[in-house]
C-alpha atoms as a PDB file:
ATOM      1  CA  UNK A   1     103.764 141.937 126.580  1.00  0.00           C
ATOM      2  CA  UNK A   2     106.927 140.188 127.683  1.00  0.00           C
ATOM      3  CA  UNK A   3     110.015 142.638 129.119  1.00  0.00           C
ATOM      4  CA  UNK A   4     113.405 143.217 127.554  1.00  0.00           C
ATOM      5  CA  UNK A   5     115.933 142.272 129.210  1.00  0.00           C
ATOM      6  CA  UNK A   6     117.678 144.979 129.414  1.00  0.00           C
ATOM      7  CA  UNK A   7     121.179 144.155 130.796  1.00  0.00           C
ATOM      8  CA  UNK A   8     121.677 141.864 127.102  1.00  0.00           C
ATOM      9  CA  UNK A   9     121.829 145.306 125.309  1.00  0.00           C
ATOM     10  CA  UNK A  10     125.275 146.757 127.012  1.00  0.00           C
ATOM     11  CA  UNK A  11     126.625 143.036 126.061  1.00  0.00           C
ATOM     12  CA  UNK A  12     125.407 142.892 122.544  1.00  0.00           C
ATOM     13  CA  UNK A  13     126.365 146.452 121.455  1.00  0.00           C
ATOM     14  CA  UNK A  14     130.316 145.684 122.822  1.00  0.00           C
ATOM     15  CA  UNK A  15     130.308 142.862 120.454  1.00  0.00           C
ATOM     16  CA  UNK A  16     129.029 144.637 117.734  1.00  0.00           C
ATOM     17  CA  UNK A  17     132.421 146.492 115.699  1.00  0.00           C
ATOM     18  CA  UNK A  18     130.766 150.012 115.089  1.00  0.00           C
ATOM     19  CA  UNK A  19     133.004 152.266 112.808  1.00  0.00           C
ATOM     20  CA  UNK A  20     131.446 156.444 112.933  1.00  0.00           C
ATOM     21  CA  UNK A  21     130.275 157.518 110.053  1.00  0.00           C
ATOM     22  CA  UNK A  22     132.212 160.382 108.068  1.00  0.00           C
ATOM     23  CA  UNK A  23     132.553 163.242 105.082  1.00  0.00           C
ATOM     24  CA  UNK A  24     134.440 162.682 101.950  1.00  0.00           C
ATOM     25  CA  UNK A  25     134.585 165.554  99.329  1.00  0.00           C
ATOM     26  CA  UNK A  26     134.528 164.034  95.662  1.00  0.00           C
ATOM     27  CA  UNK A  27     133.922 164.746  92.199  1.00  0.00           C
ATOM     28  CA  UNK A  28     131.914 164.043  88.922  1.00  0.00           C
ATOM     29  CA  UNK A  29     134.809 163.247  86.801  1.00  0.00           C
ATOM     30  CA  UNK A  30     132.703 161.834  83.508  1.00  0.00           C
ATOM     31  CA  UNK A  31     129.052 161.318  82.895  1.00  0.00           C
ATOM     32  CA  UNK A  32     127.477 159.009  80.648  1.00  0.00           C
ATOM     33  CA  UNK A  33     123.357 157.607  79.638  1.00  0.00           C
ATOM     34  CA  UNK A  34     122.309 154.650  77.690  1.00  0.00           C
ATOM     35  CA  UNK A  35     119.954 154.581  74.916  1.00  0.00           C
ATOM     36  CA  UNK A  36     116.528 153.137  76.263  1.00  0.00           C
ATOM     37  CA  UNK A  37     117.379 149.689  73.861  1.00  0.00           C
ATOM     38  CA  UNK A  38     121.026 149.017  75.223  1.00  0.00           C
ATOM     39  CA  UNK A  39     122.850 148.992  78.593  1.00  0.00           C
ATOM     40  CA  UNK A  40     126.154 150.859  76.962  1.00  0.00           C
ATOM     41  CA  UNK A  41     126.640 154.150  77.804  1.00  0.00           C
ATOM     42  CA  UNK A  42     127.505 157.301  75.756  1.00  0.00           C
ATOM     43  CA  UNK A  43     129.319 160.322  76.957  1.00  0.00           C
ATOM     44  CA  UNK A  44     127.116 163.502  77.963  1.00  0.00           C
ATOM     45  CA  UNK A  45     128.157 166.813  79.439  1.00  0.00           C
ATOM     46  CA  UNK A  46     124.603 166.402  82.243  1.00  0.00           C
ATOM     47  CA  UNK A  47     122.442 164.222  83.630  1.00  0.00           C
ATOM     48  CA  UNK A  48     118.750 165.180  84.166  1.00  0.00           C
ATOM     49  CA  UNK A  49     117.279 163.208  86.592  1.00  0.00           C
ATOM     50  CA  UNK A  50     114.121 162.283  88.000  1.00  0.00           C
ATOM     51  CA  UNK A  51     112.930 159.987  90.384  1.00  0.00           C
ATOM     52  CA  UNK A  52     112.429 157.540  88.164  1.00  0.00           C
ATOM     53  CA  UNK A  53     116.133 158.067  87.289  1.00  0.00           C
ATOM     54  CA  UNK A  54     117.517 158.978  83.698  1.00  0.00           C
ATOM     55  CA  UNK A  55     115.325 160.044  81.629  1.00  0.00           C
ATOM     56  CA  UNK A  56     114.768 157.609  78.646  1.00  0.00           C
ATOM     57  CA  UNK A  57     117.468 155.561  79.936  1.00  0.00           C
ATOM     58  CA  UNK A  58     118.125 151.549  79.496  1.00  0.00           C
ATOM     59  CA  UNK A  59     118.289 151.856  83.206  1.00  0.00           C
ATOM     60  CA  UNK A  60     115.569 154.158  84.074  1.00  0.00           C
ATOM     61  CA  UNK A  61     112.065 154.004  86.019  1.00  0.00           C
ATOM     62  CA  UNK A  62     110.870 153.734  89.527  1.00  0.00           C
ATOM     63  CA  UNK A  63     110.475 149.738  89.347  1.00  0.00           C
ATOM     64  CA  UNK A  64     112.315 147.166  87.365  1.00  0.00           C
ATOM     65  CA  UNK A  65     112.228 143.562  86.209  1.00  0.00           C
ATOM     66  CA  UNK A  66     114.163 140.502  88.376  1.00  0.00           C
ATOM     67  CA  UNK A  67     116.793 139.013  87.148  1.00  0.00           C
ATOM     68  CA  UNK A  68     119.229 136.890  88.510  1.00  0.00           C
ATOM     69  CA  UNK A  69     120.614 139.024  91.270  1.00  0.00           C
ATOM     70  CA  UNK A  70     117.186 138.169  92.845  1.00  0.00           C
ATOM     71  CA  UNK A  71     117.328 134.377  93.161  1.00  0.00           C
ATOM     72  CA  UNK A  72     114.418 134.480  95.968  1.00  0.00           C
ATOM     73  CA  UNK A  73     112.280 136.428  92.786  1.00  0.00           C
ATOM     74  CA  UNK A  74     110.836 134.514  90.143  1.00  0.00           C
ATOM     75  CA  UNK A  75     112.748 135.968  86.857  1.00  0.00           C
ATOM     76  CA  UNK A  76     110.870 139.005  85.842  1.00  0.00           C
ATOM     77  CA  UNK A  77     108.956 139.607  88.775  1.00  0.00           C
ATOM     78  CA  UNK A  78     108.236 143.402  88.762  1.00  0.00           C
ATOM     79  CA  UNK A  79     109.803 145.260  92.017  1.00  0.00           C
ATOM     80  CA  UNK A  80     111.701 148.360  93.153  1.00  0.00           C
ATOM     81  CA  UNK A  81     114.387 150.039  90.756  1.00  0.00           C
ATOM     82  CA  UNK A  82     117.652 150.716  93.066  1.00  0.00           C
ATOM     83  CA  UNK A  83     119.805 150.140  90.487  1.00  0.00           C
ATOM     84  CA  UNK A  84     119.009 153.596  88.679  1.00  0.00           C
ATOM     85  CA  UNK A  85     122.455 154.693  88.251  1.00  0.00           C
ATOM     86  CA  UNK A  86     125.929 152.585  87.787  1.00  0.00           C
ATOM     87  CA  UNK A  87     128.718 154.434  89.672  1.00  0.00           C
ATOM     88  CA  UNK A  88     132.297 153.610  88.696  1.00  0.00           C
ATOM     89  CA  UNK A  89     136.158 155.212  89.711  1.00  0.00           C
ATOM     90  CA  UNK A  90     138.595 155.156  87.098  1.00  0.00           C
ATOM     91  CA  UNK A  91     141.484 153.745  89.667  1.00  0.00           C
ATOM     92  CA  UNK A  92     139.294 150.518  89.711  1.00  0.00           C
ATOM     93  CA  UNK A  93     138.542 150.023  86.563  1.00  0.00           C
ATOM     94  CA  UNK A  94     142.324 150.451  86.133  1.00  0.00           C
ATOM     95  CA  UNK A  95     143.201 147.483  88.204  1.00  0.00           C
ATOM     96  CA  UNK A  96     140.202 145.149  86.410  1.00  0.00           C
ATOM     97  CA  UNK A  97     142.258 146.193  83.121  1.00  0.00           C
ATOM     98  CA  UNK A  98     145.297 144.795  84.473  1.00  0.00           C
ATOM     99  CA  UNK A  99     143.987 141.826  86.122  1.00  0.00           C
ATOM    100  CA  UNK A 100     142.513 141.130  82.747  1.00  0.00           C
ATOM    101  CA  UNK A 101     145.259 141.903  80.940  1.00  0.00           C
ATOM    102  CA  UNK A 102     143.831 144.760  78.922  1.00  0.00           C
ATOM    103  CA  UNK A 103     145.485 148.150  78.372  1.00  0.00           C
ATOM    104  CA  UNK A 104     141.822 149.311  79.454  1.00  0.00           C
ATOM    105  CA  UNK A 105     138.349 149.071  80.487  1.00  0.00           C
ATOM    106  CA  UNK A 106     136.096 152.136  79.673  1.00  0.00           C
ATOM    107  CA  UNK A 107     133.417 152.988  81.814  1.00  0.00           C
ATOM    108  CA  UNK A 108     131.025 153.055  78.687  1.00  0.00           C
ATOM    109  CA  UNK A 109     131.899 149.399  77.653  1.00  0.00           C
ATOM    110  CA  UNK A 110     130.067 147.925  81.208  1.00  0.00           C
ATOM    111  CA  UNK A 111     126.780 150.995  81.271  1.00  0.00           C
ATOM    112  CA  UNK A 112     128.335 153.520  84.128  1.00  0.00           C
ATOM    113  CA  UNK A 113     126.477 156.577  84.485  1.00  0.00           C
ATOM    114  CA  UNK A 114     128.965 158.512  86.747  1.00  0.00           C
ATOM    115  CA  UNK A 115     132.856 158.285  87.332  1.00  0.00           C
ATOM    116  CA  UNK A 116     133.749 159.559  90.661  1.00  0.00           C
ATOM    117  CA  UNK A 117     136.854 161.040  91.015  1.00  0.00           C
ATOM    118  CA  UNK A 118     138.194 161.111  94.940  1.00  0.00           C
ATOM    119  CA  UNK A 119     136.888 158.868  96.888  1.00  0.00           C
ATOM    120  CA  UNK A 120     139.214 155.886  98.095  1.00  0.00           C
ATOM    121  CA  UNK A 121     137.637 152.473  97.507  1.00  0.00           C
ATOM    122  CA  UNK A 122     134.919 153.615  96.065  1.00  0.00           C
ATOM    123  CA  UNK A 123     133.152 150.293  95.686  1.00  0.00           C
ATOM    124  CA  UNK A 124     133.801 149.671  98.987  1.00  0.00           C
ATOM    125  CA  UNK A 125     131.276 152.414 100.440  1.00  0.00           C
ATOM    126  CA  UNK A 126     128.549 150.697 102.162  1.00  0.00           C
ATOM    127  CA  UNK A 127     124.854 151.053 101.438  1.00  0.00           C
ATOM    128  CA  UNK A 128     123.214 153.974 102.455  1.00  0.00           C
ATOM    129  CA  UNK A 129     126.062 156.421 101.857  1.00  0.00           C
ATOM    130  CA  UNK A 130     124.283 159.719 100.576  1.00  0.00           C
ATOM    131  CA  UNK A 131     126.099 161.883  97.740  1.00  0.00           C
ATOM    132  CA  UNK A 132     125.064 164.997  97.881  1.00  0.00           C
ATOM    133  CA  UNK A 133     125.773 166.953  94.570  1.00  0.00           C
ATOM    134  CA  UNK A 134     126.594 170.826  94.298  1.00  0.00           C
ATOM    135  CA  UNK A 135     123.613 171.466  91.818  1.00  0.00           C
ATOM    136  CA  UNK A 136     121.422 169.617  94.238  1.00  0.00           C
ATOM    137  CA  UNK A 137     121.234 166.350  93.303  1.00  0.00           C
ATOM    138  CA  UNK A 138     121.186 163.549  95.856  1.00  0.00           C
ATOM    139  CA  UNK A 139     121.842 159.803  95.364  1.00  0.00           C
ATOM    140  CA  UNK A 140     121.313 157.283  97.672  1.00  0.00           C
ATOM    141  CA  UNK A 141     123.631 154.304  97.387  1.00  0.00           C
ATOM    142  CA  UNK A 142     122.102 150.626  97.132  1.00  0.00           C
ATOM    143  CA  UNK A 143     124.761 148.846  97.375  1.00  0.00           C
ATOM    144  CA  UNK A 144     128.066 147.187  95.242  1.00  0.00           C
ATOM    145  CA  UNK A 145     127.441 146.750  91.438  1.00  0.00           C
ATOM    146  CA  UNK A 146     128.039 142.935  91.243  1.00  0.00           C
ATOM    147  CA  UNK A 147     129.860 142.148  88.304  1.00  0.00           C
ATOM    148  CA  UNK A 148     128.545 139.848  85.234  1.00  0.00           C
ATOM    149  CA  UNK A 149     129.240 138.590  82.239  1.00  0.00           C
ATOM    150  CA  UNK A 150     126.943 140.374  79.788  1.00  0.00           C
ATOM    151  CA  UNK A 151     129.514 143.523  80.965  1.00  0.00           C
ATOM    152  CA  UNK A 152     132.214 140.879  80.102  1.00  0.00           C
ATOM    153  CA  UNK A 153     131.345 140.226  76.478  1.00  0.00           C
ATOM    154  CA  UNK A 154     130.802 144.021  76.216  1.00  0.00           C
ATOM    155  CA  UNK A 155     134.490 144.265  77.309  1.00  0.00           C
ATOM    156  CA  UNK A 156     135.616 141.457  75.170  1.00  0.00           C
ATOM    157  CA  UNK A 157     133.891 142.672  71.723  1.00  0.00           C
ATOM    158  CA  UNK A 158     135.367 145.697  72.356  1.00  0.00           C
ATOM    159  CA  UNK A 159     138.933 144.766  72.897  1.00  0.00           C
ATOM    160  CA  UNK A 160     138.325 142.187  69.846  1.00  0.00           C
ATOM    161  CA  UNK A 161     139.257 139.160  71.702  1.00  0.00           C
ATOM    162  CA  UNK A 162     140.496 136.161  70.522  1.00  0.00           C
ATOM    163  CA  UNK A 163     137.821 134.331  72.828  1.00  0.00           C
ATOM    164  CA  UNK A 164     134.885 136.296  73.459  1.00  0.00           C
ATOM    165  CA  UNK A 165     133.182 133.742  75.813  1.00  0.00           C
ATOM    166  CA  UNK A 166     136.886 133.286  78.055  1.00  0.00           C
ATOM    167  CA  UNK A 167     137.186 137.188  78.200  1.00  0.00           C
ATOM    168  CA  UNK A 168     133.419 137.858  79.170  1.00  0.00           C
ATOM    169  CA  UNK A 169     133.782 135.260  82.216  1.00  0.00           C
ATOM    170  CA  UNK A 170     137.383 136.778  83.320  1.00  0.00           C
ATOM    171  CA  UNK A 171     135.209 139.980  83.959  1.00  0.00           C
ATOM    172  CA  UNK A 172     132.970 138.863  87.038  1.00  0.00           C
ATOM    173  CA  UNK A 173     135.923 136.782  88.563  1.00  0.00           C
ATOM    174  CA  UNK A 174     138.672 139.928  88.005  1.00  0.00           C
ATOM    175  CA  UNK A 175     136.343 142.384  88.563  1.00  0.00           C
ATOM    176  CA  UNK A 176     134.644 141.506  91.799  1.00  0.00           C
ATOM    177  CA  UNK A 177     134.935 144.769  94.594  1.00  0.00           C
ATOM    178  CA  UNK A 178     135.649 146.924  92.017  1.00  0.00           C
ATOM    179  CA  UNK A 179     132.813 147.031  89.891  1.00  0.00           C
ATOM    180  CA  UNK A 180     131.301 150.480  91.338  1.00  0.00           C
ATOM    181  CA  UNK A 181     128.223 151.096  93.050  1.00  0.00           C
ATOM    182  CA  UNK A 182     124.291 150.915  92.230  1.00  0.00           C
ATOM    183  CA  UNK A 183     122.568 154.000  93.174  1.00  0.00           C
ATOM    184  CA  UNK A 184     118.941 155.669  93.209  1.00  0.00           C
ATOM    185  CA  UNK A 185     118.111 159.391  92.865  1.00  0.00           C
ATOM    186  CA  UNK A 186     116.540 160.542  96.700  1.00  0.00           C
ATOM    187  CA  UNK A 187     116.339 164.067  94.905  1.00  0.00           C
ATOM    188  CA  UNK A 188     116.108 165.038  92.023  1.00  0.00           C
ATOM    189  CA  UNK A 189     118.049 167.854  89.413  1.00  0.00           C
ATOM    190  CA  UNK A 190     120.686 167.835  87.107  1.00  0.00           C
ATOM    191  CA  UNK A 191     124.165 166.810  87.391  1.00  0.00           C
ATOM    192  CA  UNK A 192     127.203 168.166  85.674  1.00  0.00           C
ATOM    193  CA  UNK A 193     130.815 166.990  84.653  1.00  0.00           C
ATOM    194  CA  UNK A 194     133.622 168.695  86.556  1.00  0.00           C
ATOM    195  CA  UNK A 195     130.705 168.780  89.866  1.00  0.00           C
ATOM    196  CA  UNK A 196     131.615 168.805  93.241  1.00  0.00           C
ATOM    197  CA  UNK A 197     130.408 165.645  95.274  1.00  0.00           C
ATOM    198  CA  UNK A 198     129.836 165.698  99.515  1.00  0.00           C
ATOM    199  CA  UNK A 199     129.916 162.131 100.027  1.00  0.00           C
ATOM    200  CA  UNK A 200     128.353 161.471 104.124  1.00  0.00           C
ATOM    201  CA  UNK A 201     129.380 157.660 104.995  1.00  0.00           C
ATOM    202  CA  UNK A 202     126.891 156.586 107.841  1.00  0.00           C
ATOM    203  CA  UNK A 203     127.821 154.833 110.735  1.00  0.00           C
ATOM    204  CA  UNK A 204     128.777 151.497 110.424  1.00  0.00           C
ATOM    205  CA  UNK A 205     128.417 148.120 112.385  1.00  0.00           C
ATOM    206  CA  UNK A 206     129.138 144.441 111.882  1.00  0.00           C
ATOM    207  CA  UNK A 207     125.460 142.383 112.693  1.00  0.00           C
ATOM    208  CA  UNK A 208     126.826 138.391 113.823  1.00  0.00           C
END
């Protein structure tokens, strides 16, 4: 077996940016689940989740079906859900109304489970941040919920625009960073509106 050198590792880890990782303190500010046949989401006062996710939601189960997020999948290929919940901040959706130039954009219109209420940048937190729920609850975040333009038409129908198809394409342009997170239950329990949120940020670094 060959050696490591190990005078490359002091070099490589002072090029490397590494940020420590923190706590935030947030807060489930709305709650919402989708009927098993559609991706909009209703308003609910809990959340009963499994590790399959929501139960009986469009979103739900322990693996799902490729689409094209997964270009190096051929569509439909059957693989590992991490995109069990759709996590959202109101702020954000605020400035996607704007950009749109809509008085609004409801987190129901585009399928988000959870608002968070308190966290800065919420779309910005990086994969792997743990939210830690009051009841018990902990999600484990994938990653940023890329915007699209099935969300788009939903926003568009809803707003009655005069062009459906221009509306539904301004989404993924106007909306991209602020879209909200993907998440995927790590434990499981029930959530509640109005509960607290420990939010633990792991470190971060930069791989060139």
């Amino acid at each position: 077996m060959q050696e490591a050198n190990l005078e490359l590792f002091p070099t490589a880890e002072s090029a490397v940016d590494i940020v420590p990782g923190r706590k935030l303190t947030a807060r489930a500010a709305a709650l919402y689940a989708a009927p098993h046949d559609h991706f909009e989401t209703r308003a609910v006062e809990e959340l009963h989740l499994g590790f399959d996710g929501i139960a009986g939601d469009f979103h739900g189960g322990t693996t799902r079906r490729s689409g094209g997020r997964e270009p190096w999948y051929p569509r439909g290929t059957e693989m590992r859900n991490e995109r069990q919940l759709s996590l959202v901040a109101a702020d954000e959706l605020a400035i996607v109304a704007q950009r749109m130039g809509l008085a609004e954009v409801r987190p129901e219109w585009i399928g988000a489970n959870l608002v968070v209420e308190g966290v800065p940048h919420l779309s910005m937190l990086p994969a792997g941040s743990l939210m830690f729920f009051k009841g018990g609850v902990t999600l484990k975040v994938d990653g940023q919920n890329k915007p699209c333009r099935f969300a788009g038409q939903s926003i568009a129908e809803h707003v009655g625009a005069a062009d459906i198809s221009a509306t539904a394409l301004l989404f993924p342009k106007e909306a991209k960073r602020l879209r909200g997170l993907v998440a995927w239950v790590e434990k499981p329990g029930t959530i509640t509106v109005g509960e607290e949120i420990s939010v633990r940020v792991p470190e971060q670094w930069i791989y060139r």
